[in-house]
C-alpha atoms as a PDB file:
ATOM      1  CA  UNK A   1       0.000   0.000   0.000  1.00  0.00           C
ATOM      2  CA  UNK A   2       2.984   2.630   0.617  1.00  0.00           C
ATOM      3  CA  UNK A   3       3.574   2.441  -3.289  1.00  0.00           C
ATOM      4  CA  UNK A   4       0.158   3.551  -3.827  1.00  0.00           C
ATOM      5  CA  UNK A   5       0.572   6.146  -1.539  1.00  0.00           C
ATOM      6  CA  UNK A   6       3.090   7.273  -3.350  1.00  0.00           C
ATOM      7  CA  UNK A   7       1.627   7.257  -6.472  1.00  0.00           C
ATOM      8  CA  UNK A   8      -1.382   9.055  -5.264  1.00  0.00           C
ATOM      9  CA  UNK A   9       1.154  11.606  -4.210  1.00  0.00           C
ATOM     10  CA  UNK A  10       2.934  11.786  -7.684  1.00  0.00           C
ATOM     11  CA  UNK A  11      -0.419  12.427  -8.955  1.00  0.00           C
ATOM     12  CA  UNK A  12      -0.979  15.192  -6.466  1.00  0.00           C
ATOM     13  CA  UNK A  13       1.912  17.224  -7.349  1.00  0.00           C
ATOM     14  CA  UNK A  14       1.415  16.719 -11.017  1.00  0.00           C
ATOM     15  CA  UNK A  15       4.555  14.396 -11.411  1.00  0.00           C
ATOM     16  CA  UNK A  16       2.210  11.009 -13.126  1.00  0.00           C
ATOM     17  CA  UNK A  17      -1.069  11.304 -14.503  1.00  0.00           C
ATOM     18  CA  UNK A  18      -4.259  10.017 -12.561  1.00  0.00           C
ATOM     19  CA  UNK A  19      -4.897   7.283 -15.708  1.00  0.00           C
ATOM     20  CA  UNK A  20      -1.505   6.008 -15.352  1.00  0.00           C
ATOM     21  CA  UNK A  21      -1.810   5.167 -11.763  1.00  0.00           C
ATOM     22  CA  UNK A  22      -5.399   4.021 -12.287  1.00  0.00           C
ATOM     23  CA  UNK A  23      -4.144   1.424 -14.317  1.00  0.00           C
ATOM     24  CA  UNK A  24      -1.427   0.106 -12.173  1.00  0.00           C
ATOM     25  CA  UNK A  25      -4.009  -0.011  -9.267  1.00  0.00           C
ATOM     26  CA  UNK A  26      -5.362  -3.527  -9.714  1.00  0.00           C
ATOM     27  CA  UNK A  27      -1.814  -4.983 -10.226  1.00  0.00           C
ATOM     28  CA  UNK A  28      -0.246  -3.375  -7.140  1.00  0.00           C
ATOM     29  CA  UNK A  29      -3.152  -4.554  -5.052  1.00  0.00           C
ATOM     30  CA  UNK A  30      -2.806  -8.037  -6.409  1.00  0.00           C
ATOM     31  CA  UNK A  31       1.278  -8.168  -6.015  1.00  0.00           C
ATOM     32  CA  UNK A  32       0.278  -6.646  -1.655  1.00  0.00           C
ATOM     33  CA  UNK A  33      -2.637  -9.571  -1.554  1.00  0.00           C
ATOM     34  CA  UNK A  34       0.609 -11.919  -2.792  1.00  0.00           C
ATOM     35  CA  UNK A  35       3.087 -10.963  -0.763  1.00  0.00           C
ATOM     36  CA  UNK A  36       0.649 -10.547   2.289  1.00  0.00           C
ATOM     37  CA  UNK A  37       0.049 -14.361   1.844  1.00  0.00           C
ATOM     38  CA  UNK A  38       3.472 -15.114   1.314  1.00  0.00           C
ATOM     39  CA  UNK A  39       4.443 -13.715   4.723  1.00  0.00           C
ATOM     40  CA  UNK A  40       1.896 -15.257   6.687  1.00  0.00           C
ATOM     41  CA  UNK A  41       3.437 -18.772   4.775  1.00  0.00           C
ATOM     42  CA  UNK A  42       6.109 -18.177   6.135  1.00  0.00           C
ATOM     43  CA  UNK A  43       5.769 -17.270   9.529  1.00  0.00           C
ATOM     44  CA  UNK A  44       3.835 -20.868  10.093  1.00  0.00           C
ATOM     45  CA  UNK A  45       6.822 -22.900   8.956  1.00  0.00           C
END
C-alpha cells in the first residue's frame, strides 16, 4: 500500500497522470494480496 501512496502523491503534485496510476491499481493490489500471503506462509513454517 505505501507504493500507492506514493503514487497518489505523484499524482498530487502533477509528477504522473491520474490514468496512469489508475491502471497500475489492480496490479499493485494483487502483487500486496501476494506478498501478504506469502508472509503469513512463512511465519507458520
Amino acid at each position: 500500500m505505501e507504493v500507492l501512496c506514493q503514487l497518489t502523491l505523484a499524482v498530487d503534485l502533477g509528477l504522473a497522470a491520474r490514468e496512469e496510476v489508475d491502471d497500475l491499481r489492480p496490479l499493485i493490489e494483487e502483487l500486496g494480496r501476494q506478498l501478504c500471503a506469502c508472509r503469513r506462509s512463512c511465519q507458520n513454517t
